[in-house]
C-alpha atoms as a PDB file:
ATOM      1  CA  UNK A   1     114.436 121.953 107.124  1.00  0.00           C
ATOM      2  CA  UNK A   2     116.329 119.691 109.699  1.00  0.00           C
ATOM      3  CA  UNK A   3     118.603 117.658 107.891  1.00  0.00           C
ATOM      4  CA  UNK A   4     117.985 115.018 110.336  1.00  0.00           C
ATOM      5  CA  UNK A   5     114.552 115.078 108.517  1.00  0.00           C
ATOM      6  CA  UNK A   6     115.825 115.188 105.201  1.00  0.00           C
ATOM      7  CA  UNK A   7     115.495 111.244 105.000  1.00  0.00           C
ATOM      8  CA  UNK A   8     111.915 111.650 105.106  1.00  0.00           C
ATOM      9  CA  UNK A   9     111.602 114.266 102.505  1.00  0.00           C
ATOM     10  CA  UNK A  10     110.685 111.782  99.655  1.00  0.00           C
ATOM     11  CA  UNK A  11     109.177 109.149 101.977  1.00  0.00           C
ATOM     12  CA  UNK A  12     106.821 106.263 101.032  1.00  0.00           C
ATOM     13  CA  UNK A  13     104.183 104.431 102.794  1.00  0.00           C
ATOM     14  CA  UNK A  14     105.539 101.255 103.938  1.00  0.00           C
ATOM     15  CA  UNK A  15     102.255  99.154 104.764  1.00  0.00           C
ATOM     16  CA  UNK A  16     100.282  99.761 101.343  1.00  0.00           C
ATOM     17  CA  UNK A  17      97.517  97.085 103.176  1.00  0.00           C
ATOM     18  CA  UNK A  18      96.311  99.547 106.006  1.00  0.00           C
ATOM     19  CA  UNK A  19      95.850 102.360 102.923  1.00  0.00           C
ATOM     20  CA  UNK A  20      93.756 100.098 101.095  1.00  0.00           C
ATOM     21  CA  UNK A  21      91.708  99.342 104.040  1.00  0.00           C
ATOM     22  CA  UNK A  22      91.225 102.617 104.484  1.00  0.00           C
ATOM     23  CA  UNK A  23      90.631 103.705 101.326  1.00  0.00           C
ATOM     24  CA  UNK A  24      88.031 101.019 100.921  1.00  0.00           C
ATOM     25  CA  UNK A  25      86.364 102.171 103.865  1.00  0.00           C
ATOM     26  CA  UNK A  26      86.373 105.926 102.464  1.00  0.00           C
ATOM     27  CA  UNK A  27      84.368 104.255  99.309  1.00  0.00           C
ATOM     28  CA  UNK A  28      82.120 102.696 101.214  1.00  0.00           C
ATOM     29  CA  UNK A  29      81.024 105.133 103.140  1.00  0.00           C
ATOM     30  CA  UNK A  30      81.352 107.738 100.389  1.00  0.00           C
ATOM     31  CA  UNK A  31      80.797 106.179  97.067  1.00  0.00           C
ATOM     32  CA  UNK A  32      80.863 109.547  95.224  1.00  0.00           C
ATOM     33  CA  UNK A  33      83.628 111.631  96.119  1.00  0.00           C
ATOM     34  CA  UNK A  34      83.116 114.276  94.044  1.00  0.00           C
ATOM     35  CA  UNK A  35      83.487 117.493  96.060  1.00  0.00           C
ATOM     36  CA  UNK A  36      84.050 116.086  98.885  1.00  0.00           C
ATOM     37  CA  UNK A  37      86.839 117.358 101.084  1.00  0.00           C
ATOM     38  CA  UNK A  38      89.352 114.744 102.704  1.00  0.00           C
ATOM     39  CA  UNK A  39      92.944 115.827 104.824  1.00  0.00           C
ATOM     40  CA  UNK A  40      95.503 113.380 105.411  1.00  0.00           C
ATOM     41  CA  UNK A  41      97.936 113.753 108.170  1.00  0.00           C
ATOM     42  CA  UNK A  42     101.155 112.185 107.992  1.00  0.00           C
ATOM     43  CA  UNK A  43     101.996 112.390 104.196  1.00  0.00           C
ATOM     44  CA  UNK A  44     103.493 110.038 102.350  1.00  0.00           C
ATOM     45  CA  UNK A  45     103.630 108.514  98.633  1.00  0.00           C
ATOM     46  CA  UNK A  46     101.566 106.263  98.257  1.00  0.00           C
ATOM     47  CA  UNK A  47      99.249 107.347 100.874  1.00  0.00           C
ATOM     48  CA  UNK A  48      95.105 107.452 100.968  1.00  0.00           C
ATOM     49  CA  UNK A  49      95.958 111.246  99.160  1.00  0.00           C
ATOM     50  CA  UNK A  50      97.719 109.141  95.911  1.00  0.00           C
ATOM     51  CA  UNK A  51      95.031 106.474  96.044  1.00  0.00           C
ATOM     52  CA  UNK A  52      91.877 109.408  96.060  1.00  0.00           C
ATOM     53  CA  UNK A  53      93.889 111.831  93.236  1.00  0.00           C
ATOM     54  CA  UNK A  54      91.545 110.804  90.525  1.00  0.00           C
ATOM     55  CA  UNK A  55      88.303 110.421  92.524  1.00  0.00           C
ATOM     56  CA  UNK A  56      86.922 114.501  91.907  1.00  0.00           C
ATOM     57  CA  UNK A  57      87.500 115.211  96.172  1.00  0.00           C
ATOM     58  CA  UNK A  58      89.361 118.240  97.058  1.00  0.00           C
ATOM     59  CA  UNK A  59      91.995 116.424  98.945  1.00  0.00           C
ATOM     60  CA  UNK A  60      94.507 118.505 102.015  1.00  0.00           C
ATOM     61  CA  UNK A  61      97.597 117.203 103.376  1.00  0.00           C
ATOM     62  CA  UNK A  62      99.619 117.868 106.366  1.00  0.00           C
ATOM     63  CA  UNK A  63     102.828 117.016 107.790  1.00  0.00           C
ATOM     64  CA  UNK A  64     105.620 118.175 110.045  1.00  0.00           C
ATOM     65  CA  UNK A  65     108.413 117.626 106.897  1.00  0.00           C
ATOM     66  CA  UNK A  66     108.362 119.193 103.502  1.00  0.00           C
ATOM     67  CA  UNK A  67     105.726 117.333 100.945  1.00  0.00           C
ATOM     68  CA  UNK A  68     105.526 118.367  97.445  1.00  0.00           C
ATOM     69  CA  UNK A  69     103.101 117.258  94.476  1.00  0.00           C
ATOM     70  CA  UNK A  70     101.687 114.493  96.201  1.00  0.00           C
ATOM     71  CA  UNK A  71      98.162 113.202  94.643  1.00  0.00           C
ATOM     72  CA  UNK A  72      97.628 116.827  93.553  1.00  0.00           C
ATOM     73  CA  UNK A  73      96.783 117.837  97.294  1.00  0.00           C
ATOM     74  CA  UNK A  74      97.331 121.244  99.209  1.00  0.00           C
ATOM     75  CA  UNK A  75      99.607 120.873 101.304  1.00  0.00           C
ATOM     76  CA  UNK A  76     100.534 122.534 104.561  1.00  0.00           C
ATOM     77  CA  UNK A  77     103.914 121.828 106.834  1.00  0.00           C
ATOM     78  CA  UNK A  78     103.081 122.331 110.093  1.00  0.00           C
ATOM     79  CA  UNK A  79     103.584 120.543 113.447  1.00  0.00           C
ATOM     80  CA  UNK A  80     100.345 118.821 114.278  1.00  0.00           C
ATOM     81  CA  UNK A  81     101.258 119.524 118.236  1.00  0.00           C
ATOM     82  CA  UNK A  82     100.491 122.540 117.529  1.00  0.00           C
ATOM     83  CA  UNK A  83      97.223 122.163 115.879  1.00  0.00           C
ATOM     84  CA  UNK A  84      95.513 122.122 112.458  1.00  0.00           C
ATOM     85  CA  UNK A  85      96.718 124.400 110.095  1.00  0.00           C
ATOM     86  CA  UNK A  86      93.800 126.784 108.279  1.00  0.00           C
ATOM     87  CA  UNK A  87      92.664 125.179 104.851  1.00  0.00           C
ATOM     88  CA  UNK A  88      89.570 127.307 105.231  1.00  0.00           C
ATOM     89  CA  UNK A  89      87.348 124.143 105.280  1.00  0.00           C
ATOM     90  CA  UNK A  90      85.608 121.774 107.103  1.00  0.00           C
ATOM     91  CA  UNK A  91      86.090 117.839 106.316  1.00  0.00           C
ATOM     92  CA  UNK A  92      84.597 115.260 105.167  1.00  0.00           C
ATOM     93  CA  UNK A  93      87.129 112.868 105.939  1.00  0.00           C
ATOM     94  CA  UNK A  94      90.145 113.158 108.105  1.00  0.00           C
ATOM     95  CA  UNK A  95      92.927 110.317 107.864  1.00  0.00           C
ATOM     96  CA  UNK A  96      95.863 110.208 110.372  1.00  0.00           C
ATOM     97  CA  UNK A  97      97.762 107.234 109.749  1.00  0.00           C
ATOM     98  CA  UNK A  98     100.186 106.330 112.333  1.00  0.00           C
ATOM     99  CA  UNK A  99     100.326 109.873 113.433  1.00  0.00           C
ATOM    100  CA  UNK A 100      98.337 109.887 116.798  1.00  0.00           C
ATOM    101  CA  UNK A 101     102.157 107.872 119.077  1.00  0.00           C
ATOM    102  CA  UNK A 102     103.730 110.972 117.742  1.00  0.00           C
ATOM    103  CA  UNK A 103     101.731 113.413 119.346  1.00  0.00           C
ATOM    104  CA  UNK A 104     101.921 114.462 122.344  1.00  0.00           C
ATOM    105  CA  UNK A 105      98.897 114.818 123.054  1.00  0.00           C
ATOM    106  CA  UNK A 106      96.075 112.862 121.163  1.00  0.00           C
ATOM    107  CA  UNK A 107      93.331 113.762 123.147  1.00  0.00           C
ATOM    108  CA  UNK A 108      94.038 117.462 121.949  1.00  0.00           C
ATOM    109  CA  UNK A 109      94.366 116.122 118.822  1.00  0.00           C
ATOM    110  CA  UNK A 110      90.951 114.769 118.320  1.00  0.00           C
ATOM    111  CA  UNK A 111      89.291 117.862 120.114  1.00  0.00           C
ATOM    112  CA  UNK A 112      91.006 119.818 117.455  1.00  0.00           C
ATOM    113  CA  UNK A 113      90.035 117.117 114.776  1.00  0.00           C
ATOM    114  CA  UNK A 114      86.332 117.471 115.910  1.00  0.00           C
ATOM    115  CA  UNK A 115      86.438 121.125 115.297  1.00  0.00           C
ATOM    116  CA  UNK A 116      87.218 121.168 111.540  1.00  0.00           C
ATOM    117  CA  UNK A 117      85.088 118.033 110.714  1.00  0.00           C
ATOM    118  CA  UNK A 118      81.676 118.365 108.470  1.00  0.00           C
ATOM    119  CA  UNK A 119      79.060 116.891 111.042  1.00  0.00           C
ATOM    120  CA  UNK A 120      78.645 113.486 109.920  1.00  0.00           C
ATOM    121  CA  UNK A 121      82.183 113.921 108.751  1.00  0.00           C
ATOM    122  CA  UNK A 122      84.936 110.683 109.838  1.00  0.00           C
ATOM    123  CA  UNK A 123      87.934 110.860 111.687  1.00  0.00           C
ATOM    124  CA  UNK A 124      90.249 107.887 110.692  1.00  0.00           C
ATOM    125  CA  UNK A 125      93.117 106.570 112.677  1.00  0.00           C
ATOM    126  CA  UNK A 126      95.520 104.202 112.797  1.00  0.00           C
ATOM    127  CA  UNK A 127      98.476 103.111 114.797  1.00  0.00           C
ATOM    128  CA  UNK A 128     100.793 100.718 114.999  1.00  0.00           C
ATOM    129  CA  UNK A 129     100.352  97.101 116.816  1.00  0.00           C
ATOM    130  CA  UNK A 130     102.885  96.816 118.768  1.00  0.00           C
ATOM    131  CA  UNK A 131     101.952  93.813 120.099  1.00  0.00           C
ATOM    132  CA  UNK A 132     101.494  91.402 117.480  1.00  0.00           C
ATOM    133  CA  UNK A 133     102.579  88.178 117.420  1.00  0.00           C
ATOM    134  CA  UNK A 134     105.806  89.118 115.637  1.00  0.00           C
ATOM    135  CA  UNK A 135     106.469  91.859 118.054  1.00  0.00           C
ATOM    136  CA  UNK A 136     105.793  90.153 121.006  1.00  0.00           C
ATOM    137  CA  UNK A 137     108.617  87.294 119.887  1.00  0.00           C
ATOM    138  CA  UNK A 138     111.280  89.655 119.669  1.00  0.00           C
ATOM    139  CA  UNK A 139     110.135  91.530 122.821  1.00  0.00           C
ATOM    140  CA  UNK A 140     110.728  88.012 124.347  1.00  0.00           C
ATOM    141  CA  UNK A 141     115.089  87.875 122.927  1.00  0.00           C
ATOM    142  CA  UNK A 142     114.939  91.392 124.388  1.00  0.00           C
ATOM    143  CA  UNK A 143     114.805  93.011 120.871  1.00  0.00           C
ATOM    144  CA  UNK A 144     112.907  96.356 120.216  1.00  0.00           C
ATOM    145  CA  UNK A 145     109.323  95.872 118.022  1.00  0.00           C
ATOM    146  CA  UNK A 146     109.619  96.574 114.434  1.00  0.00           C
ATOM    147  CA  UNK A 147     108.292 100.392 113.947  1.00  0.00           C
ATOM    148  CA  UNK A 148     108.988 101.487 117.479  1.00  0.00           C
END
């Protein structure tokens, strides 16, 4: 592993708000779980994989640093650039939660995202606001937005 990412390796989500939202949504579109099959990209603790451990889904996980026992997930390093690694499934679900501004290509990304999604499956993003009110303040002293 790079050591620069070594500060990541035991990371936590920082916005626990936008992973209940999107859990939430997940329930209400799928009230039974059971058996379904859900990938998060972007691990983290405390991420929609923690919330869903106890729900019966088979729940995947990706990211580009080292993840370990998180939600009872299989888990896959790999460099989303480079595509999806094989879980030899198709999804029900697919989260990516503030993973899209560190691709390099997101239209790639969803092509790829189509691919290995159930028809009728969900592809779930989010990204940061960079614009919000708070952001656009200190864009105004000249001071970089808060997860830039």
């Amino acid at each position: 592993m790079d050591n620069r990412q070594k500060v990541f390796e035991n990371f936590e989500v920082p916005d626990p708000i936008r992973i209940s939202k999107s859990v939430n949504f997940i329930h209400s579109k799928f009230p039974d779980l059971n058996g379904k099959n859900i990938l998060e990209c972007g691990m983290a603790k405390g991420g929609v994989v923690d919330h869903l451990k106890d729900s019966g889904a088979n729940l995947f996980g990706v990211d580009i640093n080292p993840r370990k026992n998180i939600g009872g997930a299989k888990i896959a390093q790999a460099d989303l650039n480079n595509g999806f690694p094989d879980f030899g499934v198709k999804f029900d679900i697919i989260f990516a939660g503030e993973v899209m501004e560190h691709l390099f290509d997101d239209a790639k990304f969803i092509r790829e995202a189509k691919k290995i999604l159930k028809p009728g499956g969900y592809l779930m993003i989010t990204v940061p606001n960079l614009v919000f009110s708070f952001n656009r303040i200190r864009m105004f002293f000249g001071q970089t937005p808060i997860f830039a």
